[in-house]
C-alpha atoms as a PDB file:
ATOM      1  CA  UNK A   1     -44.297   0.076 -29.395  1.00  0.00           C
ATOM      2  CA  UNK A   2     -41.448  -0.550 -31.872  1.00  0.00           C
ATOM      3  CA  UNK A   3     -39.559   2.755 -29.392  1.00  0.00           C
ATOM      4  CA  UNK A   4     -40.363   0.732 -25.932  1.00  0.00           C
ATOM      5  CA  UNK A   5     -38.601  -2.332 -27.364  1.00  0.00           C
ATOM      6  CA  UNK A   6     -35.731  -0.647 -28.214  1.00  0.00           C
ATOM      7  CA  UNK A   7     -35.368   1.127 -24.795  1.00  0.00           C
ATOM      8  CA  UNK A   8     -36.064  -2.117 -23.125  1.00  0.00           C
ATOM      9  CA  UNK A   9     -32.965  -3.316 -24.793  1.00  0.00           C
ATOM     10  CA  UNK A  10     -31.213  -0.250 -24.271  1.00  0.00           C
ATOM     11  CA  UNK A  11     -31.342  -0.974 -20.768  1.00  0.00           C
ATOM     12  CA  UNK A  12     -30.533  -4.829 -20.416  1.00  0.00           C
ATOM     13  CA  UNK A  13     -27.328  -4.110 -22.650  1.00  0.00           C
ATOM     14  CA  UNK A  14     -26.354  -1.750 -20.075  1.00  0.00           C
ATOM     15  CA  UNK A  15     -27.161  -3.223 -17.143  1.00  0.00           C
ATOM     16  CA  UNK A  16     -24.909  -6.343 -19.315  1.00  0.00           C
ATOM     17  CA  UNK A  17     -21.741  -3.674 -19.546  1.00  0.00           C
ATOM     18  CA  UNK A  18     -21.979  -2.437 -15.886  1.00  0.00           C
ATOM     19  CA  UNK A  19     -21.599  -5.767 -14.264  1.00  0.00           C
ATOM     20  CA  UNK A  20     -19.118  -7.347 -17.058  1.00  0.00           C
ATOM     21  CA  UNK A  21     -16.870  -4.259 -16.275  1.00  0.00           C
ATOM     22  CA  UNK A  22     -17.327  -4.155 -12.930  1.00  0.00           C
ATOM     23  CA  UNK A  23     -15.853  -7.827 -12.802  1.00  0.00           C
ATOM     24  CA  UNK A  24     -13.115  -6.766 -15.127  1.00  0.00           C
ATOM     25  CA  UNK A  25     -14.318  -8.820 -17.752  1.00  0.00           C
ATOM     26  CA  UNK A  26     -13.140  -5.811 -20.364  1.00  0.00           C
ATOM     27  CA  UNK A  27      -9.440  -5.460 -19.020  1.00  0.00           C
ATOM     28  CA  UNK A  28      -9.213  -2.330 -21.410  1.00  0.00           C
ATOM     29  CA  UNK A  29     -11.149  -0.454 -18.639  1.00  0.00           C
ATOM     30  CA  UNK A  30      -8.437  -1.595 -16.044  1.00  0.00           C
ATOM     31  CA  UNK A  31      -5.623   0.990 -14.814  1.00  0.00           C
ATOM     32  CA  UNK A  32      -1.989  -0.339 -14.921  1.00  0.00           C
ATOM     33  CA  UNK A  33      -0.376   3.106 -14.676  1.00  0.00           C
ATOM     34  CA  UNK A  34       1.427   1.898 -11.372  1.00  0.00           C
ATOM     35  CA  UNK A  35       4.281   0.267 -10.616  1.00  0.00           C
ATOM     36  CA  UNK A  36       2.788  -2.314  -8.349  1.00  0.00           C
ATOM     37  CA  UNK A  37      -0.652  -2.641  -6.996  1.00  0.00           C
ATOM     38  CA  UNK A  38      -1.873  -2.626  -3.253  1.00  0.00           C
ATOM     39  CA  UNK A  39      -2.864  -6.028  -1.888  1.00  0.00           C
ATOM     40  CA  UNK A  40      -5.572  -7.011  -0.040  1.00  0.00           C
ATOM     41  CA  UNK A  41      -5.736  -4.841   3.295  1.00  0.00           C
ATOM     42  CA  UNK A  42      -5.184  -7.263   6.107  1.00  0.00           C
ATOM     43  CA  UNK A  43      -4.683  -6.583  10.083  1.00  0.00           C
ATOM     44  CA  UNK A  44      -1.033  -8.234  10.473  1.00  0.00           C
ATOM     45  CA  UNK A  45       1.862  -6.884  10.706  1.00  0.00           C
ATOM     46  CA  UNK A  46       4.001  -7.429   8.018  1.00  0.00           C
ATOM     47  CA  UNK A  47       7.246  -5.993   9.043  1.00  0.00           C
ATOM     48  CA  UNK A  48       9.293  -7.883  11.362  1.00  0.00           C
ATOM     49  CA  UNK A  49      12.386 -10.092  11.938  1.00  0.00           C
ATOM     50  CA  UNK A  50      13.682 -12.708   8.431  1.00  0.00           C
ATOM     51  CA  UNK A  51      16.156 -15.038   9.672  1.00  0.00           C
ATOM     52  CA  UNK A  52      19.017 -16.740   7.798  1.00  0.00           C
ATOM     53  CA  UNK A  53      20.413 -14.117   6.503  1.00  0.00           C
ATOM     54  CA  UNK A  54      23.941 -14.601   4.771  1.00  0.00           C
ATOM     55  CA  UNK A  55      23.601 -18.421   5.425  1.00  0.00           C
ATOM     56  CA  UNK A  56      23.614 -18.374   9.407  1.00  0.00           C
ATOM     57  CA  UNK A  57      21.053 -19.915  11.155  1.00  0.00           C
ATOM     58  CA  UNK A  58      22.858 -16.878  14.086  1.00  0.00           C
ATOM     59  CA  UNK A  59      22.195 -13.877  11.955  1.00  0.00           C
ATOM     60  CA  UNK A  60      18.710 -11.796  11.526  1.00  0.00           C
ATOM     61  CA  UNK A  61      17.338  -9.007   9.281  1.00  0.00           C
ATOM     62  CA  UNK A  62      14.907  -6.483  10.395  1.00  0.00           C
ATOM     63  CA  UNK A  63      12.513  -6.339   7.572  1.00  0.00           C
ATOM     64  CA  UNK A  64      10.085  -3.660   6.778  1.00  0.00           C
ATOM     65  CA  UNK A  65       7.160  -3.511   4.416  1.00  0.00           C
ATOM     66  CA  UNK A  66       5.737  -0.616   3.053  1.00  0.00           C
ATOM     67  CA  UNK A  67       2.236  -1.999   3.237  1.00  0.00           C
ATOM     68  CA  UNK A  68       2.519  -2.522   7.002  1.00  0.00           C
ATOM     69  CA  UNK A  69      -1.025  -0.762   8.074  1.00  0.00           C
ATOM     70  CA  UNK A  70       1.217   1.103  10.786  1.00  0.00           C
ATOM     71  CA  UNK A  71       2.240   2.997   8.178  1.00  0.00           C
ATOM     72  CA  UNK A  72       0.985   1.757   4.688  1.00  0.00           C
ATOM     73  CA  UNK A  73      -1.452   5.232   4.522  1.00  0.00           C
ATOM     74  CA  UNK A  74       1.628   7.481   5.142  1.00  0.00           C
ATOM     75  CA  UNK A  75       1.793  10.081   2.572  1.00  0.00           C
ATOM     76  CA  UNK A  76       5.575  10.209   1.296  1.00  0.00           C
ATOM     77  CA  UNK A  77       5.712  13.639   0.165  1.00  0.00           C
ATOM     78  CA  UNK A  78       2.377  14.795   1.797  1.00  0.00           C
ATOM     79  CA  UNK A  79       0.949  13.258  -1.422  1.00  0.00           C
ATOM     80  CA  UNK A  80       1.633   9.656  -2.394  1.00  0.00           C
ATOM     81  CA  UNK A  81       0.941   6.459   0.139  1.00  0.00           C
ATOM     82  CA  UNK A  82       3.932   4.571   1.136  1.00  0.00           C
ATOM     83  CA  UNK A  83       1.719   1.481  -0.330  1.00  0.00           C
ATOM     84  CA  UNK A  84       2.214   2.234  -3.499  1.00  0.00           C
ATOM     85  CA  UNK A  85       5.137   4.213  -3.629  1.00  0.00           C
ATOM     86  CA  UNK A  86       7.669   3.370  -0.810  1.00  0.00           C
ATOM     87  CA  UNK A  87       9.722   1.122  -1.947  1.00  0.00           C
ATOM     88  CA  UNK A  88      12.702   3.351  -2.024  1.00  0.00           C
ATOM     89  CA  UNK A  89      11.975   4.593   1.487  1.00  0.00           C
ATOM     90  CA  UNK A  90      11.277   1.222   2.754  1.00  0.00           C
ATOM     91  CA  UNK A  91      14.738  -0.181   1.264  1.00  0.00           C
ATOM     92  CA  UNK A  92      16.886   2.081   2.590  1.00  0.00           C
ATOM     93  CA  UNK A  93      15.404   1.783   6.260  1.00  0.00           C
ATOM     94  CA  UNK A  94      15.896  -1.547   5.813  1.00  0.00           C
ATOM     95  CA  UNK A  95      20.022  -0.885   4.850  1.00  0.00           C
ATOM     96  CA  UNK A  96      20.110   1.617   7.988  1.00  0.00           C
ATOM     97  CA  UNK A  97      18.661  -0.322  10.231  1.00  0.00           C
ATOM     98  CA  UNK A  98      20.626  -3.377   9.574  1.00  0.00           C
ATOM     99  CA  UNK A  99      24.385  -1.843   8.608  1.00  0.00           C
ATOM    100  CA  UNK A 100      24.394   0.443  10.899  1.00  0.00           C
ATOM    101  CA  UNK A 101      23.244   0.772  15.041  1.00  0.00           C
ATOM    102  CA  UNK A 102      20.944   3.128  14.050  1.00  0.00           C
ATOM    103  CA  UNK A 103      17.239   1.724  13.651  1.00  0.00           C
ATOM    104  CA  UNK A 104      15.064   4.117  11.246  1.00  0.00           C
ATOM    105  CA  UNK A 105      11.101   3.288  10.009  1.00  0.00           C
ATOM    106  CA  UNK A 106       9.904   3.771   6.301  1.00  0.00           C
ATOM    107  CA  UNK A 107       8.179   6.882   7.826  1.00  0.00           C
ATOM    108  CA  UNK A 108      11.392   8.114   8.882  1.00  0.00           C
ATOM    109  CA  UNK A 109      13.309   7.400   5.822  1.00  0.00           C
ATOM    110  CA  UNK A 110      10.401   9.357   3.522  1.00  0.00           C
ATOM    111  CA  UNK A 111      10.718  12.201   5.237  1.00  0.00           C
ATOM    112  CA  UNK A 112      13.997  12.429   5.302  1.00  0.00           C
ATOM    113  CA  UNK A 113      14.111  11.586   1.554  1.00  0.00           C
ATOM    114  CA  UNK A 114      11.059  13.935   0.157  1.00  0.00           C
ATOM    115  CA  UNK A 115      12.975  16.868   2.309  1.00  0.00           C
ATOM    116  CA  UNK A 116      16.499  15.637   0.619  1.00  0.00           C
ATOM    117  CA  UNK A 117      14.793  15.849  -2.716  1.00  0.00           C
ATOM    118  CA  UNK A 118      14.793  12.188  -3.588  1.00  0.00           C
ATOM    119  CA  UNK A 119      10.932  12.032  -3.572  1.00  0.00           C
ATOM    120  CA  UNK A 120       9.498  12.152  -7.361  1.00  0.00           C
ATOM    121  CA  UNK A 121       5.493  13.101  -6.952  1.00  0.00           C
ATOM    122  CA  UNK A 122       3.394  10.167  -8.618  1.00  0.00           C
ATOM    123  CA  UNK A 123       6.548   8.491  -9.599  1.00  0.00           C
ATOM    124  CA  UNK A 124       7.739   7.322  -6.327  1.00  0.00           C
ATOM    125  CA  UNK A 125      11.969   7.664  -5.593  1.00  0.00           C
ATOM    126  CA  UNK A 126      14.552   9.362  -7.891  1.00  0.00           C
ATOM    127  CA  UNK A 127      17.069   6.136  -8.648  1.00  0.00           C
ATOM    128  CA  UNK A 128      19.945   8.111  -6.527  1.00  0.00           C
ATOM    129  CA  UNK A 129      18.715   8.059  -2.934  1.00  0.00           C
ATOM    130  CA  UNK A 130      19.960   3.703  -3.193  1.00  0.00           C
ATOM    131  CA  UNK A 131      23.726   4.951  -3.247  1.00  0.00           C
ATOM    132  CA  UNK A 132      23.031   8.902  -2.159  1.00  0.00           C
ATOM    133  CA  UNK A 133      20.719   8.134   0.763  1.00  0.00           C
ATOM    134  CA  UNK A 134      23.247   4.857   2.009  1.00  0.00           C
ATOM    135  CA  UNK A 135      26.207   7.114   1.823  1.00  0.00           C
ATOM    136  CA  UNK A 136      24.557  10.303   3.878  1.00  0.00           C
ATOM    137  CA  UNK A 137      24.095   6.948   6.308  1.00  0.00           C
ATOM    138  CA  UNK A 138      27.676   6.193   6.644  1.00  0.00           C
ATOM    139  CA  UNK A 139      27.263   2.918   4.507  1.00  0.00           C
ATOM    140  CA  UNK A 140      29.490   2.214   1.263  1.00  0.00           C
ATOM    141  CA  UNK A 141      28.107   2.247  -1.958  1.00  0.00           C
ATOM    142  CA  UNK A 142      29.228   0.455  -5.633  1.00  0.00           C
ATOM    143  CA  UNK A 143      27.996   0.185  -8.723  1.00  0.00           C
ATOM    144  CA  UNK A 144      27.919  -3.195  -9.637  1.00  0.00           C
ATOM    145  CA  UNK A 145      28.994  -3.093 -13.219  1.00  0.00           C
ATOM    146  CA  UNK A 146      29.464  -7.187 -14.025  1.00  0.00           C
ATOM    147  CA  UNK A 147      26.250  -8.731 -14.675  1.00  0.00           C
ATOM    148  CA  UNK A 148      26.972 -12.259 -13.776  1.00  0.00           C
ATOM    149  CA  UNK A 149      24.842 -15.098 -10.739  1.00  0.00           C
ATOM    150  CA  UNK A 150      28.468 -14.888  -9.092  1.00  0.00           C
ATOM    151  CA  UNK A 151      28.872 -11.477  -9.184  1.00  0.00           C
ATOM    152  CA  UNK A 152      25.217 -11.258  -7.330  1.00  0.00           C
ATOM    153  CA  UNK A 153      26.434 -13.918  -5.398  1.00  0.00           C
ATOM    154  CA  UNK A 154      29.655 -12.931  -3.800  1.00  0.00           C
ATOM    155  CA  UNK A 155      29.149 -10.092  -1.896  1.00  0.00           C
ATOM    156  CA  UNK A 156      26.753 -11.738   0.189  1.00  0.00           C
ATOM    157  CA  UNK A 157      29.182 -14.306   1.284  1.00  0.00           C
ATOM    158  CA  UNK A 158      30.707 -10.790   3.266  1.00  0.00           C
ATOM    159  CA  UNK A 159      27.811  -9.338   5.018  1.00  0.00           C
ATOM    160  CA  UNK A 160      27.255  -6.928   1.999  1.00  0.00           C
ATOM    161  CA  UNK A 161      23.695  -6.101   0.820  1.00  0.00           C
ATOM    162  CA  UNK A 162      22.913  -5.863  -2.681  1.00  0.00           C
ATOM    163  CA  UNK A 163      19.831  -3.461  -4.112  1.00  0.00           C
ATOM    164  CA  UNK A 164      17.969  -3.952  -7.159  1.00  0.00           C
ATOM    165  CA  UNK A 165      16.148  -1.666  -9.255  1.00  0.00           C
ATOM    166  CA  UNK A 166      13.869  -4.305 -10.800  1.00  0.00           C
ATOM    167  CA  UNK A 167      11.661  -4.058 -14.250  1.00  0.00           C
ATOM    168  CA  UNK A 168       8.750  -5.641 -15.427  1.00  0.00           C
ATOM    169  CA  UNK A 169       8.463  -9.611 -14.196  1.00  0.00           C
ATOM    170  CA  UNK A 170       7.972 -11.364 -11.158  1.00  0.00           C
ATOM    171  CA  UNK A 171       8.524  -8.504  -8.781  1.00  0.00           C
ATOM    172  CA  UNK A 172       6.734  -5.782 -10.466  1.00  0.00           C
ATOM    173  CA  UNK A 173       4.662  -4.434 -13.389  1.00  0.00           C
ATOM    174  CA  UNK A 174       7.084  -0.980 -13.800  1.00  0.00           C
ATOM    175  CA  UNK A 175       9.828  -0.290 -11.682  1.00  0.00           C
ATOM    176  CA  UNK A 176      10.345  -1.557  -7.950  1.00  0.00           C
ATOM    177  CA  UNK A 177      13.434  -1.856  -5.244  1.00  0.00           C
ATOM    178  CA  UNK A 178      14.230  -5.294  -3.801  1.00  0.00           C
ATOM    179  CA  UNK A 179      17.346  -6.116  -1.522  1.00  0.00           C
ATOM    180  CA  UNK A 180      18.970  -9.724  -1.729  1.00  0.00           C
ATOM    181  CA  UNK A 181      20.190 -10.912   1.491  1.00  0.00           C
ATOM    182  CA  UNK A 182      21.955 -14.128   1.127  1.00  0.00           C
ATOM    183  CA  UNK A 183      22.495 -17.276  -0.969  1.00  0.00           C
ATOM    184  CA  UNK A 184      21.053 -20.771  -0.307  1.00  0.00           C
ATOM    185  CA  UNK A 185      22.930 -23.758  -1.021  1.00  0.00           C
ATOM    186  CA  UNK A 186      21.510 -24.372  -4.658  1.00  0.00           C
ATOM    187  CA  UNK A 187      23.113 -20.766  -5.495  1.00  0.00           C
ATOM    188  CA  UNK A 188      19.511 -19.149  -5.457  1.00  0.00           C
ATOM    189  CA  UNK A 189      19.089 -15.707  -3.730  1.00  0.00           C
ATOM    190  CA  UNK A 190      16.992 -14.743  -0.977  1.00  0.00           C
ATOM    191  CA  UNK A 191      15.311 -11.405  -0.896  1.00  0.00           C
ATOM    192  CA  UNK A 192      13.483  -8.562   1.140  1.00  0.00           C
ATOM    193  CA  UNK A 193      10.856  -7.327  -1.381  1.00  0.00           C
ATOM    194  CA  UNK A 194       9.259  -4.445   0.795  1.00  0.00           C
ATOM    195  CA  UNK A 195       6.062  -4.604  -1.552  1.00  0.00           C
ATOM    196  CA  UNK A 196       5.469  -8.756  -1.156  1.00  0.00           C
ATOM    197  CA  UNK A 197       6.384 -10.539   2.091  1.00  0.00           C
ATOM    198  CA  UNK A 198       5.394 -13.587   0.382  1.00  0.00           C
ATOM    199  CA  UNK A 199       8.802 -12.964  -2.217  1.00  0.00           C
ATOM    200  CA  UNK A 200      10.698 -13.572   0.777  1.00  0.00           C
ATOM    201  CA  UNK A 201       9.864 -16.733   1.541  1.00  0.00           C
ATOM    202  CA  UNK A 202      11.280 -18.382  -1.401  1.00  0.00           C
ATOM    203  CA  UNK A 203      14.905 -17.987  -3.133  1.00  0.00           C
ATOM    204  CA  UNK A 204      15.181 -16.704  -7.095  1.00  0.00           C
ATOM    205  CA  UNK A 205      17.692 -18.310  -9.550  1.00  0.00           C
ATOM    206  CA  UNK A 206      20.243 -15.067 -10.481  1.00  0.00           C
ATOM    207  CA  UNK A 207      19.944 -16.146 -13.828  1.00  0.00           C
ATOM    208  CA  UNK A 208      15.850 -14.597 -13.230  1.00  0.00           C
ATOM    209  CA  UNK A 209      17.298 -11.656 -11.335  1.00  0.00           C
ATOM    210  CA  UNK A 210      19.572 -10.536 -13.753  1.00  0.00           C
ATOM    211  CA  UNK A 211      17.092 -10.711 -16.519  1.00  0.00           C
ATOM    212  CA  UNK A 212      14.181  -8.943 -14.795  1.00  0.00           C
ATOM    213  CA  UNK A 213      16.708  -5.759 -13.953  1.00  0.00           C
ATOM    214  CA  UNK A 214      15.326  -2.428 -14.932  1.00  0.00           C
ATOM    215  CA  UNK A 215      16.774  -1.463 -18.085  1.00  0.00           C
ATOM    216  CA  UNK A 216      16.181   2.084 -17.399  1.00  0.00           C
ATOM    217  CA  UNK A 217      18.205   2.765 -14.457  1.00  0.00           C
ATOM    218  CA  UNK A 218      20.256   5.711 -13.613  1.00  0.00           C
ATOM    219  CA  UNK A 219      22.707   6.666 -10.381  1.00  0.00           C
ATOM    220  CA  UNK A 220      24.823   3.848 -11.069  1.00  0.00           C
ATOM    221  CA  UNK A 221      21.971   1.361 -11.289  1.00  0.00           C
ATOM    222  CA  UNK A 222      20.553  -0.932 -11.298  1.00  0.00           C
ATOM    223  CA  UNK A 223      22.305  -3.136  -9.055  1.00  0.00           C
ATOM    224  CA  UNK A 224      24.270  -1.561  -5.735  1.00  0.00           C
ATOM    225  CA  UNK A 225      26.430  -3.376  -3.437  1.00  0.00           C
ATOM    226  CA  UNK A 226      25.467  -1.418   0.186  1.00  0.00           C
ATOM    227  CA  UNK A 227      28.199  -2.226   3.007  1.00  0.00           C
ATOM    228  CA  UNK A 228      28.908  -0.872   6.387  1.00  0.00           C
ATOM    229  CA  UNK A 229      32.358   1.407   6.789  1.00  0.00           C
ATOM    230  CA  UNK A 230      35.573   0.644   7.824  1.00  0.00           C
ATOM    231  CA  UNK A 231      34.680   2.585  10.644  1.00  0.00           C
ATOM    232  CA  UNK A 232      31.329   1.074  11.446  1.00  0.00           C
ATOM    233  CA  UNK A 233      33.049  -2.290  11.086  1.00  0.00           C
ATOM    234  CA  UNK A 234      35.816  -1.329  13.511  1.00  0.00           C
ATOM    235  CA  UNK A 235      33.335   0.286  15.957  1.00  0.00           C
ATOM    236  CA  UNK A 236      31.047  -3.025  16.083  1.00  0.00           C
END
């Protein structure tokens, strides 16, 4: 009798554990090993057109987001989903596509970068294809050495483009590319976070920028100032 008790117990305590983990009630059991996590799915398209760029009601940016379902399930690599790994792809379409005349697609920009050698299996993009994969573009790429809100500020008073290899914070749990396109009147920053269309909507103090900044960049990082050419400039 004594052995039926103790089995009946048994089993209510793990009935208890199943649905207390399965509601992540134990976050020990939960997986942070990536650098950002995939939203809900929805049916929308993501990717599109942001407007006000550099402060002109005239000008547009053609964003892209890596969790677009036209291409979210993309394997960068033949391995890892753009979802979840794309941001470096994604970014650098996004500097193409707008500094230059040519128009290129995160799927476009992954292959081109996994058969380049920028693609890092399970880790997403080596930090060099930001100034590597602008320059093979024809763009102009700098280091931006001062850490200062004007310094993030300035360039985009001159149709530059600034990318960020962000660290833990508001934008990410590990390491994530983010591209600031403009400055509002308070001095805040706009963005095109390919991994949250919902970042875009709002402008970030550089103050929070500049602290959130991956402290474990490389190529020159973490902040690049992208540009178009002399010759590009000339030619448009």
């Amino acid at each position: 009798m004594r052995k039926k008790i103790l089995l009946f117990l048994f089993i209510i305590a793990a009935c208890f554990l199943f649905a207390a983990i399965k509601v992540n009630a134990f976050p020990i059991f939960s997986s942070n090993a990536e650098s950002c996590f995939k939203p809900e799915k929805n049916s929308t398209k993501s990717s599109g057109i942001l407007s006000s760029l550099y402060l002109s009601p005239q000008s547009s940016f053609i964003y892209y987001s890596q969790t677009d379902p036209e291409w979210e399930d993309y394997l960068y690599g033949g391995r890892d989903p753009l979802s979840k790994y794309g941001c470096g792809p994604t970014v650098l379409a996004m500097l193409v596509s707008n500094l230059t005349s040519q128009t290129v697609t995160p799927v476009d920009m992954a292959d081109w970068a996994a058969e380049h050698g920028y693609w890092s299996a399970g880790g997403g993009s080596r930090h060099n294809l930001i100034p590597e994969g602008a320059i093979a573009f024809g763009l102009k790429a700098e280091s931006l050495s001062i850490r200062s809100p004007e310094a993030l500020q300035l360039p985009l008073y001159y149709n530059k483009l600034i990318v960020l290899l962000m660290g833990p914070g508001h934008f990410t749990q590990r390491g994530h590319f983010i591209i600031l396109t403009g400055v509002t009147d308070n001095g805040n920053i706009t963005v095109a976070d390919p991994f949250n269309p919902s970042n875009n909507a709002v402008s970030w103090p550089p103050e929070l920028l500049l602290d959130e900044l991956s402290s474990r960049s490389t190529a020159g990082g973490p902040v690049w100032v992208i540009s178009a050419s002399a010759k590009m400039e000339q030619e448009s």
